[in-house]
C-alpha atoms as a PDB file:
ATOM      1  CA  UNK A   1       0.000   0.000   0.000  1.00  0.00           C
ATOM      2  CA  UNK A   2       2.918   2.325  -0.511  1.00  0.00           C
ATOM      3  CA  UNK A   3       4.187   2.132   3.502  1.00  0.00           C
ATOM      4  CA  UNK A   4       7.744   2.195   4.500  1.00  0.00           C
ATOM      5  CA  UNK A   5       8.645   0.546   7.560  1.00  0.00           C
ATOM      6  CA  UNK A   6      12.281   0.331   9.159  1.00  0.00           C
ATOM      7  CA  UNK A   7      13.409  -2.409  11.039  1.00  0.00           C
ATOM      8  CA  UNK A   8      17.174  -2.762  11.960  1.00  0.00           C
ATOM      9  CA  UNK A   9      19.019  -5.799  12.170  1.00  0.00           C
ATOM     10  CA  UNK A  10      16.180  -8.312  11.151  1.00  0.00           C
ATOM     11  CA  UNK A  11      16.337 -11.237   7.976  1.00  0.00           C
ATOM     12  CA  UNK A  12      13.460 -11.802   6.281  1.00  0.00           C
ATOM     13  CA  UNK A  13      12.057 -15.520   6.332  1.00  0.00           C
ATOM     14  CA  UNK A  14      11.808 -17.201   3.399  1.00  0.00           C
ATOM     15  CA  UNK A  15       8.167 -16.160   3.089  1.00  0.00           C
ATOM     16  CA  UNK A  16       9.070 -12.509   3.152  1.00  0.00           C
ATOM     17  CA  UNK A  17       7.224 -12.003   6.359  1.00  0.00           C
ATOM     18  CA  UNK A  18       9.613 -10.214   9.228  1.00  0.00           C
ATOM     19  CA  UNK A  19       9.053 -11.683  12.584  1.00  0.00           C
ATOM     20  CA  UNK A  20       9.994  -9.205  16.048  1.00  0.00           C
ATOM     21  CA  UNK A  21      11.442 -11.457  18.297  1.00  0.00           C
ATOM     22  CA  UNK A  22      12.758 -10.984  21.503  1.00  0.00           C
ATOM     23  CA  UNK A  23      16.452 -10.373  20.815  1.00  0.00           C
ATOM     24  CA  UNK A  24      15.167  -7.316  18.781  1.00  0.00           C
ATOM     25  CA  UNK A  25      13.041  -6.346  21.279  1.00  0.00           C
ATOM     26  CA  UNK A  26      16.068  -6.350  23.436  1.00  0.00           C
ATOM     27  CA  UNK A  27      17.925  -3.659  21.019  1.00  0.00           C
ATOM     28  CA  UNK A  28      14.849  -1.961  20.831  1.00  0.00           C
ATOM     29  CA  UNK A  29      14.073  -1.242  24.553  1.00  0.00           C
ATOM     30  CA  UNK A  30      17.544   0.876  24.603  1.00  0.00           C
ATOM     31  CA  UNK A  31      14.980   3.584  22.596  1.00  0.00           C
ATOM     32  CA  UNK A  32      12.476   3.357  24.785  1.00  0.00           C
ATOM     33  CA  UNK A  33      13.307   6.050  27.233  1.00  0.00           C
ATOM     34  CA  UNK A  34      10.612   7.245  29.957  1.00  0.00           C
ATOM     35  CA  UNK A  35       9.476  10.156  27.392  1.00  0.00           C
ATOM     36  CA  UNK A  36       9.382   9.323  23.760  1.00  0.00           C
ATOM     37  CA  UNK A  37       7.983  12.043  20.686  1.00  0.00           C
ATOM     38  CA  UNK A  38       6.012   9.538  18.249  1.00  0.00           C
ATOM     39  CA  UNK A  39       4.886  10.797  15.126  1.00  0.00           C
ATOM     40  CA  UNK A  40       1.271  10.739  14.166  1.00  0.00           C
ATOM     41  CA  UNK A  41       0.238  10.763  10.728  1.00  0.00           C
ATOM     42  CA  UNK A  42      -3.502  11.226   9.753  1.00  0.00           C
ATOM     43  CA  UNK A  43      -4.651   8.661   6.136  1.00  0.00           C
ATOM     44  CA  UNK A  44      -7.693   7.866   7.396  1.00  0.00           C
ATOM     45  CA  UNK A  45      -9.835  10.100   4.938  1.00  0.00           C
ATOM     46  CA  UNK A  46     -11.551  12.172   8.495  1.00  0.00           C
ATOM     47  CA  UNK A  47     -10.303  13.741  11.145  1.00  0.00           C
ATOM     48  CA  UNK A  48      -8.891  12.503  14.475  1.00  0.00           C
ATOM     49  CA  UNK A  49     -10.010  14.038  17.625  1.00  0.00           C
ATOM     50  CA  UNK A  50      -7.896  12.066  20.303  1.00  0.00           C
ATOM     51  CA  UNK A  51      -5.478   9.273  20.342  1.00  0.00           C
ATOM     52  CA  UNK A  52      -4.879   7.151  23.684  1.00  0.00           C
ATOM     53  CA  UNK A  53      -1.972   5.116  24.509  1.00  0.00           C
ATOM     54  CA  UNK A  54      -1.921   2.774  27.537  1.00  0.00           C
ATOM     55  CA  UNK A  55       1.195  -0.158  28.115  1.00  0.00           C
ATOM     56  CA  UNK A  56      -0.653  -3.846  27.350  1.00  0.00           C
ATOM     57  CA  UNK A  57      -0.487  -4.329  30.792  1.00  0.00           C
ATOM     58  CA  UNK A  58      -2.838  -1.008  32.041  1.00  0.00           C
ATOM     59  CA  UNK A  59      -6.450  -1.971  32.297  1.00  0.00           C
ATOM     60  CA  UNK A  60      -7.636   1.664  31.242  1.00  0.00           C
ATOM     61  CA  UNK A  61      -6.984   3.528  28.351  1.00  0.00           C
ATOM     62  CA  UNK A  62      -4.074   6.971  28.943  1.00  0.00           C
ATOM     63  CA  UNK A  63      -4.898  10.233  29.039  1.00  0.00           C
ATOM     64  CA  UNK A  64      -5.640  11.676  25.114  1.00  0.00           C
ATOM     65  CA  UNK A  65      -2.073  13.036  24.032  1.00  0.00           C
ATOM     66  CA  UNK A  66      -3.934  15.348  21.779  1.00  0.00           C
ATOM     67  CA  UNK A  67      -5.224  17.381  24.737  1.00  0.00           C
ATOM     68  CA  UNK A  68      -8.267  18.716  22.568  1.00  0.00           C
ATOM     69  CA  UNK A  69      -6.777  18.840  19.644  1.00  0.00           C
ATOM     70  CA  UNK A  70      -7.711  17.638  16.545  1.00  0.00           C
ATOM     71  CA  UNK A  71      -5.154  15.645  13.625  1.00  0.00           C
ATOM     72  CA  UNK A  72      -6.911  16.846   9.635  1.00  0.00           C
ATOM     73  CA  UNK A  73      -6.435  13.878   7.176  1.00  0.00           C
ATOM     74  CA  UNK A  74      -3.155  14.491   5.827  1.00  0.00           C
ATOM     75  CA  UNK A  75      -1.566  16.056   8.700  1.00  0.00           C
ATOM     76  CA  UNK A  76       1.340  15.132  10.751  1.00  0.00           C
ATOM     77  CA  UNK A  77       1.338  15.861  14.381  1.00  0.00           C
ATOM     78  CA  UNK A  78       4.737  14.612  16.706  1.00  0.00           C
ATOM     79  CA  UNK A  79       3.257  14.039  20.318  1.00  0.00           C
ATOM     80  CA  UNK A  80       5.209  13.009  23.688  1.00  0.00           C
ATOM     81  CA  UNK A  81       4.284  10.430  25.621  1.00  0.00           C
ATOM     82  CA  UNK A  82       5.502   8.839  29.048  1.00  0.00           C
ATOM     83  CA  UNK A  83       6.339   5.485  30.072  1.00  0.00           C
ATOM     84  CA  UNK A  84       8.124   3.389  32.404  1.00  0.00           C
ATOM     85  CA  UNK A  85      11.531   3.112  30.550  1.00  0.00           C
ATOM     86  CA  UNK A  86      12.542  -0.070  29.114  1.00  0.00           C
ATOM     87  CA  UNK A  87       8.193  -0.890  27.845  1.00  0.00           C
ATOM     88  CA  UNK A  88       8.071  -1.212  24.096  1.00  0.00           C
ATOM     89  CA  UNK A  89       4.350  -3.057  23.895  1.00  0.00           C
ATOM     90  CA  UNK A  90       1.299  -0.398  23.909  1.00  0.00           C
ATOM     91  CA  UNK A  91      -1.906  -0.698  22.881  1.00  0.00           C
ATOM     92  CA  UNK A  92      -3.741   2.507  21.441  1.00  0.00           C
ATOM     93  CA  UNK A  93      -7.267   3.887  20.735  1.00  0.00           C
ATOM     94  CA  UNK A  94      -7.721   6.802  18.260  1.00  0.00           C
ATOM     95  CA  UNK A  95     -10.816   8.194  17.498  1.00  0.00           C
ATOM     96  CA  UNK A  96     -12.130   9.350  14.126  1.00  0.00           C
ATOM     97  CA  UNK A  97     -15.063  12.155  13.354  1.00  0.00           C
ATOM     98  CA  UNK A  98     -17.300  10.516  10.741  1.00  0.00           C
ATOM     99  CA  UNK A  99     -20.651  11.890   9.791  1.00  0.00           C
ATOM    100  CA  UNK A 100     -20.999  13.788  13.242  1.00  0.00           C
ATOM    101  CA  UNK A 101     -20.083  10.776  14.912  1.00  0.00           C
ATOM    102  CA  UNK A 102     -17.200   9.654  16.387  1.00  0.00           C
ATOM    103  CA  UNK A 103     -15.741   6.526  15.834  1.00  0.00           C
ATOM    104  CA  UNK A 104     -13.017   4.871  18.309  1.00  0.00           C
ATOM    105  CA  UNK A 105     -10.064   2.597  16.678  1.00  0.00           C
ATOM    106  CA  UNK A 106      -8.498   0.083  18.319  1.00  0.00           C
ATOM    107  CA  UNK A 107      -4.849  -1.743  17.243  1.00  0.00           C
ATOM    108  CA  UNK A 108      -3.416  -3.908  20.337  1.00  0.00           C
ATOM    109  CA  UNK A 109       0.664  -4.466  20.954  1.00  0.00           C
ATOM    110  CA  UNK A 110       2.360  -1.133  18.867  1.00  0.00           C
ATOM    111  CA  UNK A 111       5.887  -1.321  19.800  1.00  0.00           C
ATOM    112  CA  UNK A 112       6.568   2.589  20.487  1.00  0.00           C
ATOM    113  CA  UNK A 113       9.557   3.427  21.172  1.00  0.00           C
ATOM    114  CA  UNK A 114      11.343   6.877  20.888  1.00  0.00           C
ATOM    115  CA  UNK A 115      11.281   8.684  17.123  1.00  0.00           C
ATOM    116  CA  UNK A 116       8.189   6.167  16.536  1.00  0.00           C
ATOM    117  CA  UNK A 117       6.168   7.297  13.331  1.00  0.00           C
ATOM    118  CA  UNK A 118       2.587   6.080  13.163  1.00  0.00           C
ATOM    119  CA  UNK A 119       0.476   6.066   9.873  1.00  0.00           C
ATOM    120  CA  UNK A 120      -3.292   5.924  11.118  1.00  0.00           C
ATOM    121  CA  UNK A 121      -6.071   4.627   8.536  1.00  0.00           C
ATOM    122  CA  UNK A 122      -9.047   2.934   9.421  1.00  0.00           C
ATOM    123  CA  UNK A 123      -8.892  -0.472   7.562  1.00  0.00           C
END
């Protein structure tokens, strides 16, 4: 679909599929600082009025890091975000305006770490 994603230090499988395992989740975790800036980009055809990140292990979603503001289809926002240091596994809840109605999103187990760029759509 015309997405570029960067992953260091991994071989493909035979299959062309790229697995995360946890020795790259071990190189990873030295990004994943107590605040991180993550990128937000907005392909989802609507706009985005918040966007909440909690660790996989929370049992409530975070506070919205777009504080009341809103993300235009084909913007870019960068946001910060806090974290214990060292936690790479979120899950996150963004929620679109459709029609006067808004819609919430829901992708489980993003590994965020700091410098993370996020292209939202809602397939």
């Amino acid at each position: 679909d015309g997405e570029v994603y960067v992953v260091y230090d991994v071989n493909p499988m035979l299959t062309g599929k790229l697995s995360v395992g946890p020795e790259h989740l071990a190189k990873l975790s030295v990004f994943a600082g107590a605040k991180r800036e993550i990128s937000l980009s907005n392909q989802t055809g609507t706009v985005i009025t918040s966007f909440r990140i909690s660790s996989v292990t929370d049992g409530t979603w975070g506070i919205d890091v777009l504080d009341g503001r809103y993300i235009r289809d084909g913007e870019t926002r960068t946001v910060e975000m806090s974290a214990i240091p060292g936690t790479l596994s979120f899950d996150i809840r963004f929620t679109l305006l459709t029609d006067n109605r808004e819609i919430p999103y829901e992708k489980n187990q993003v590994i965020l770490t700091d410098g993370a760029s996020l292209i939202l759509n809602a397939r």
